[in-house]
C-alpha atoms as a PDB file:
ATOM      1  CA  UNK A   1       4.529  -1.308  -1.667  1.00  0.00           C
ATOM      2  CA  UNK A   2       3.176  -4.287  -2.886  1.00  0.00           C
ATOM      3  CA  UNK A   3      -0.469  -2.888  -3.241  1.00  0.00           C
ATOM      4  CA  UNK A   4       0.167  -0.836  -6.033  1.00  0.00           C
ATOM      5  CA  UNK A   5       0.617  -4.461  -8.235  1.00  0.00           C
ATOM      6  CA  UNK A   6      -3.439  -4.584  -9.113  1.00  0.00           C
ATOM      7  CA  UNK A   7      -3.353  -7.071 -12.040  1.00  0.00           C
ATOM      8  CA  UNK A   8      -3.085 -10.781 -11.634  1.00  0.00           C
ATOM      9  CA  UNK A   9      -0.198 -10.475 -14.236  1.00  0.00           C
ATOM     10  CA  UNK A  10       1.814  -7.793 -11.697  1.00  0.00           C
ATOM     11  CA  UNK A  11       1.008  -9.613  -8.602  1.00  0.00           C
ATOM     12  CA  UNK A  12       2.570 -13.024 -10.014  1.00  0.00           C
ATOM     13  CA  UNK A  13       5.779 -11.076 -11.837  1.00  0.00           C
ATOM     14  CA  UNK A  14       6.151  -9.408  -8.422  1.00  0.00           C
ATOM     15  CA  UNK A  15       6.624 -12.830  -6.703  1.00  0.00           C
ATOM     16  CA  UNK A  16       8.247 -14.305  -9.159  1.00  0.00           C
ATOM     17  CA  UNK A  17      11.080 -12.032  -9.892  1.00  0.00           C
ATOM     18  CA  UNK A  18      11.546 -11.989  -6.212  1.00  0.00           C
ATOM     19  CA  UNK A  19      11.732 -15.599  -6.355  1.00  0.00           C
ATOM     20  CA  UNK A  20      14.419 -15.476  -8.795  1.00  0.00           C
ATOM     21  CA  UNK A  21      16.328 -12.486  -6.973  1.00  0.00           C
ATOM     22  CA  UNK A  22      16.343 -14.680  -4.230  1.00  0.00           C
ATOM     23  CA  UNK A  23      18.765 -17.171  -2.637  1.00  0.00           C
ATOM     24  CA  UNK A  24      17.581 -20.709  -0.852  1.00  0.00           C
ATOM     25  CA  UNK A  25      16.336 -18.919   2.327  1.00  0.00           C
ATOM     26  CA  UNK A  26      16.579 -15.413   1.517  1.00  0.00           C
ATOM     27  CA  UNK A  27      14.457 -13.407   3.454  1.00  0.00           C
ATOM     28  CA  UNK A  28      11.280 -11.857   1.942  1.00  0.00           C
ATOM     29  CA  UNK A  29       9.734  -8.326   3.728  1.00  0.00           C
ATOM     30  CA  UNK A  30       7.168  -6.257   1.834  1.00  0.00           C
ATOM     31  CA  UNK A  31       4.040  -4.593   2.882  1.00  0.00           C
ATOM     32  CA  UNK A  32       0.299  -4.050   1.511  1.00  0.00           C
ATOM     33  CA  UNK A  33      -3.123  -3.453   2.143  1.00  0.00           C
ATOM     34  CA  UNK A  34      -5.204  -5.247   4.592  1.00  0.00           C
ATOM     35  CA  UNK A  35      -8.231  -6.316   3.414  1.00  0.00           C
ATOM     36  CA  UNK A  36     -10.425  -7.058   6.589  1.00  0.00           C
ATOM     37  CA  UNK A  37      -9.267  -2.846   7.908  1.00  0.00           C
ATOM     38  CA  UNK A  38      -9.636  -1.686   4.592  1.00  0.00           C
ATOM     39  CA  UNK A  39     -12.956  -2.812   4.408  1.00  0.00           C
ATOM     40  CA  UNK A  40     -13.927  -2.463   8.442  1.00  0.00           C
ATOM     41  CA  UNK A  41     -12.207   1.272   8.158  1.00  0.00           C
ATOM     42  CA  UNK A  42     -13.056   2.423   4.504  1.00  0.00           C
ATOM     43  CA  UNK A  43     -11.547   4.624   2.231  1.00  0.00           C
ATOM     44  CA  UNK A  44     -12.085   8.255   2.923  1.00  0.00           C
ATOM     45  CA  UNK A  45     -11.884  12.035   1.878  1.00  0.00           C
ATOM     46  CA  UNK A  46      -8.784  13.545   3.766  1.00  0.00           C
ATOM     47  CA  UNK A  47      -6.894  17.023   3.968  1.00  0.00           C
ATOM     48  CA  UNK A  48      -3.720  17.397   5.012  1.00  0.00           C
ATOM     49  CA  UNK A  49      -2.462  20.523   5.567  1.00  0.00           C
ATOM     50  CA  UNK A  50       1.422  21.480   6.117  1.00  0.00           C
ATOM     51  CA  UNK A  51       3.136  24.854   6.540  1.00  0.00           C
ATOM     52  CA  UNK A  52       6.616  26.350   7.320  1.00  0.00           C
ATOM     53  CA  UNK A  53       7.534  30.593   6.832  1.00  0.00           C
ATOM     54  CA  UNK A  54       7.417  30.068   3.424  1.00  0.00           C
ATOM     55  CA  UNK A  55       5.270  27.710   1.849  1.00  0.00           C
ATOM     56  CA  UNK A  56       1.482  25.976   2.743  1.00  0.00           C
ATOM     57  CA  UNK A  57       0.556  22.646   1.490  1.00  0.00           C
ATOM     58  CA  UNK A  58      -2.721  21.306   1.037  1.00  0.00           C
ATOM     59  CA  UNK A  59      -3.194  18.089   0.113  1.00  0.00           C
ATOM     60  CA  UNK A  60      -6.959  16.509  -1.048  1.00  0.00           C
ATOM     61  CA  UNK A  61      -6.854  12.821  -1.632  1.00  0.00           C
ATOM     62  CA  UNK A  62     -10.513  11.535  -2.554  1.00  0.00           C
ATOM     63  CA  UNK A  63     -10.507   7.695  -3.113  1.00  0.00           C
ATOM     64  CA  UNK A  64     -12.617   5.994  -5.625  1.00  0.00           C
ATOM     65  CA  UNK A  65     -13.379   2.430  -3.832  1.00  0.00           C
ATOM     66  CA  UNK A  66     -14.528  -0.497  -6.541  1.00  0.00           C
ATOM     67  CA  UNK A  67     -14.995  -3.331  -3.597  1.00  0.00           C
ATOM     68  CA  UNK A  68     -15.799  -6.455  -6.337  1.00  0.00           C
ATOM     69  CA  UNK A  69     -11.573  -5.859  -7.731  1.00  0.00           C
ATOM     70  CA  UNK A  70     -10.355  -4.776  -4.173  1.00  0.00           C
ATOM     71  CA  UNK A  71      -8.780  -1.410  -5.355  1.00  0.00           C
ATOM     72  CA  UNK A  72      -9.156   1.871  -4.405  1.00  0.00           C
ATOM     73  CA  UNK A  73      -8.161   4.598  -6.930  1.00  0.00           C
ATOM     74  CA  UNK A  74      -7.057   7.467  -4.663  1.00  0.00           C
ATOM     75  CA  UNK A  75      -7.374  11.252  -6.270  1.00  0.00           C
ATOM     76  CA  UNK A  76      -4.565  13.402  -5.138  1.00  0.00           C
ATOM     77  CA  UNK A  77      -5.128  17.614  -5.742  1.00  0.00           C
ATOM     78  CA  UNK A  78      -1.922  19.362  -4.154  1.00  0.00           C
ATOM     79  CA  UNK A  79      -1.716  23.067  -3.879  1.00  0.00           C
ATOM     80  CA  UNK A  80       1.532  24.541  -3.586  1.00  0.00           C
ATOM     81  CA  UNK A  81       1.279  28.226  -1.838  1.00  0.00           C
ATOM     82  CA  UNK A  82       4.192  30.474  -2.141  1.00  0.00           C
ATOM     83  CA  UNK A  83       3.495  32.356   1.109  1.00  0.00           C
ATOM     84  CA  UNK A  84       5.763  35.547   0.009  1.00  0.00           C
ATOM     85  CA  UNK A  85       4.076  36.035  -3.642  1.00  0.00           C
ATOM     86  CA  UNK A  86       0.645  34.103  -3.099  1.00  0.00           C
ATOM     87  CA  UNK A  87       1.516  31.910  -5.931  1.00  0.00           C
ATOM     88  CA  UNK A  88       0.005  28.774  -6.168  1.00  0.00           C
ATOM     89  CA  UNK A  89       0.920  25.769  -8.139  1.00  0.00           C
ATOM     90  CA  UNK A  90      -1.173  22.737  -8.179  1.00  0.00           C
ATOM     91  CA  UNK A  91      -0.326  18.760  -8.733  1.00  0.00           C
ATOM     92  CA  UNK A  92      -2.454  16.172  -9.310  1.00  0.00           C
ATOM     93  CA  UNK A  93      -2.057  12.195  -9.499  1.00  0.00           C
ATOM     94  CA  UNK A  94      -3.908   8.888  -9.179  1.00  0.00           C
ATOM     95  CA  UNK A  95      -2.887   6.482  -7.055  1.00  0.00           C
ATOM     96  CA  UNK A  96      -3.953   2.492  -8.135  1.00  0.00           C
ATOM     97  CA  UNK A  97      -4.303   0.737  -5.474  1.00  0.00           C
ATOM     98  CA  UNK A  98      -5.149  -2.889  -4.223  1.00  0.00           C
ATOM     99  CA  UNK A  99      -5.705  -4.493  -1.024  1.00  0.00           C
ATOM    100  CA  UNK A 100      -4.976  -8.179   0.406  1.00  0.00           C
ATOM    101  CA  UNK A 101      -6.265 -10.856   2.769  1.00  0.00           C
ATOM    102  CA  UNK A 102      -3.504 -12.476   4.208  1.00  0.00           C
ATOM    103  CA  UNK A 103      -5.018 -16.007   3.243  1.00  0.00           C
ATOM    104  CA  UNK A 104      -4.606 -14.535  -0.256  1.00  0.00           C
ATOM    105  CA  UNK A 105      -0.677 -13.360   0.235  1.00  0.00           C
ATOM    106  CA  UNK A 106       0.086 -16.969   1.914  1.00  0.00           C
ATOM    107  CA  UNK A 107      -1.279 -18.701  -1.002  1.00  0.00           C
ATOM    108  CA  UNK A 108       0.814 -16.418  -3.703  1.00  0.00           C
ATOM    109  CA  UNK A 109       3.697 -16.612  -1.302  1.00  0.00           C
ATOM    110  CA  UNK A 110       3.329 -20.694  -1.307  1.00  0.00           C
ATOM    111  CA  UNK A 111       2.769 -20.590  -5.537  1.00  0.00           C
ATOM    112  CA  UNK A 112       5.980 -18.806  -5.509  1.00  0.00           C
ATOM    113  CA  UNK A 113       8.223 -20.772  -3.284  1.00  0.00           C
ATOM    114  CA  UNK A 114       8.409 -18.940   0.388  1.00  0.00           C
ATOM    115  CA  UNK A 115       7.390 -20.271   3.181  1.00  0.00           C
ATOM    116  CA  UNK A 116       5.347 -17.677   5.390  1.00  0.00           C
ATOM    117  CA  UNK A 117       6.576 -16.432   8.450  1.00  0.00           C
ATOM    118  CA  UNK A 118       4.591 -13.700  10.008  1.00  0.00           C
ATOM    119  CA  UNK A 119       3.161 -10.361   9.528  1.00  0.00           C
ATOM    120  CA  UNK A 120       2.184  -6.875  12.070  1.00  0.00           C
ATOM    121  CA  UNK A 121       0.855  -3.552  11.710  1.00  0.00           C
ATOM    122  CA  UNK A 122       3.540  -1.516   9.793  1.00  0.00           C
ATOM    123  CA  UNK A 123       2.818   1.033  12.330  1.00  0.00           C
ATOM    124  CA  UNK A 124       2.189  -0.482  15.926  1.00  0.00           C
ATOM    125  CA  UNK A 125       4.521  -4.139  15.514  1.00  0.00           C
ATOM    126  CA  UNK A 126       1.206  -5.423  16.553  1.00  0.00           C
ATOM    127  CA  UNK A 127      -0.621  -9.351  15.425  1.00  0.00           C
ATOM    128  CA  UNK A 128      -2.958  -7.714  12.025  1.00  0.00           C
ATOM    129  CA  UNK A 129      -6.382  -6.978  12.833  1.00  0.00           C
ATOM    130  CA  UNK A 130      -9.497  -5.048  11.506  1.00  0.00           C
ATOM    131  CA  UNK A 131      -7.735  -1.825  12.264  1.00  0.00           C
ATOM    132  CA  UNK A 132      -4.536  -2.602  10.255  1.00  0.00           C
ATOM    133  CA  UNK A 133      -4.606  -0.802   7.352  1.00  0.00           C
ATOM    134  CA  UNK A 134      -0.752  -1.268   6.658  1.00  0.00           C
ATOM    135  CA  UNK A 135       0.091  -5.107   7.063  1.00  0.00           C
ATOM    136  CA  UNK A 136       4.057  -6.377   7.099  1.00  0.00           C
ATOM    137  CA  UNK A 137       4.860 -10.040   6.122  1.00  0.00           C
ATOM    138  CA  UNK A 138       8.160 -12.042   6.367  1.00  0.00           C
ATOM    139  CA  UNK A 139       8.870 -14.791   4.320  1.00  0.00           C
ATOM    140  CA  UNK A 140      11.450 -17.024   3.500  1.00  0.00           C
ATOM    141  CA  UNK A 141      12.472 -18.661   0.079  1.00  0.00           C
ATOM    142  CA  UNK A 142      12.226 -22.148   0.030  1.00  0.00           C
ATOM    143  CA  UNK A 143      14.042 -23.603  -2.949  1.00  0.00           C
END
């Protein structure tokens, strides 16, 4: 996904080694971050909670949202329960995050050779809107 790229330096190394991977209209798909859902819907606390005869899951993701860099550092905590011996084992991990306005993709997208296409909702095939969280683009290469 390309919102886990949060420095300047990744997000131009993403596009250009793509570039370079590419051939003269070779087609470009990735995904990101929308910026106008992400900030309309927010970051928020979540538990997810998952279960089959022998184990229960319980994953806590708490995000840390810095709006000024447009990232969102997401706190993972995952318990592991061994239903049989009660055993738990626990996980945790940070996920870096950073989300996009399309204006801002087309213009890296242009810097980098591809000609813009279109993007949906990763989830619905839908035109991106205020409740897109996960946005799709296609691109083409142009030289």
């Amino acid at each position: 996904m390309f919102s886990y790229h949060t420095k300047k330096k990744e997000i131009n190394l993403f596009f250009k080694n793509l570039s370079n991977s590419l051939n003269h209209k070779g087609i470009l798909i990735f995904d990101f971050w929308f910026k106008p859902a992400v900030l309309s819907i927010k970051p928020e606390k979540k538990i997810k909670i998952v279960e089959n005869r022998k184990y229960k899951i319980i994953r806590r993701v708490t995000p840390q949202w810095n709006k000024k860099s447009d990232i969102v550092i997401s706190n993972y905590h995952v318990q592991l329960i061994n239903k049989k011996n009660k055993k738990k084992t626990i996980f945790k991990e940070k996920h870096k995050t950073r989300f996009f306005s399309l204006h801002d993709v087309k213009q890296k997208l242009q810097e980098f050779g591809f000609k813009y296409k279109f993007s949906f909702d990763i989830l619905s095939n839908m035109p991106v809107s205020r409740k897109t969280w996960g946005a799709t683009v296609i691109a083409v290469k142009q030289n």
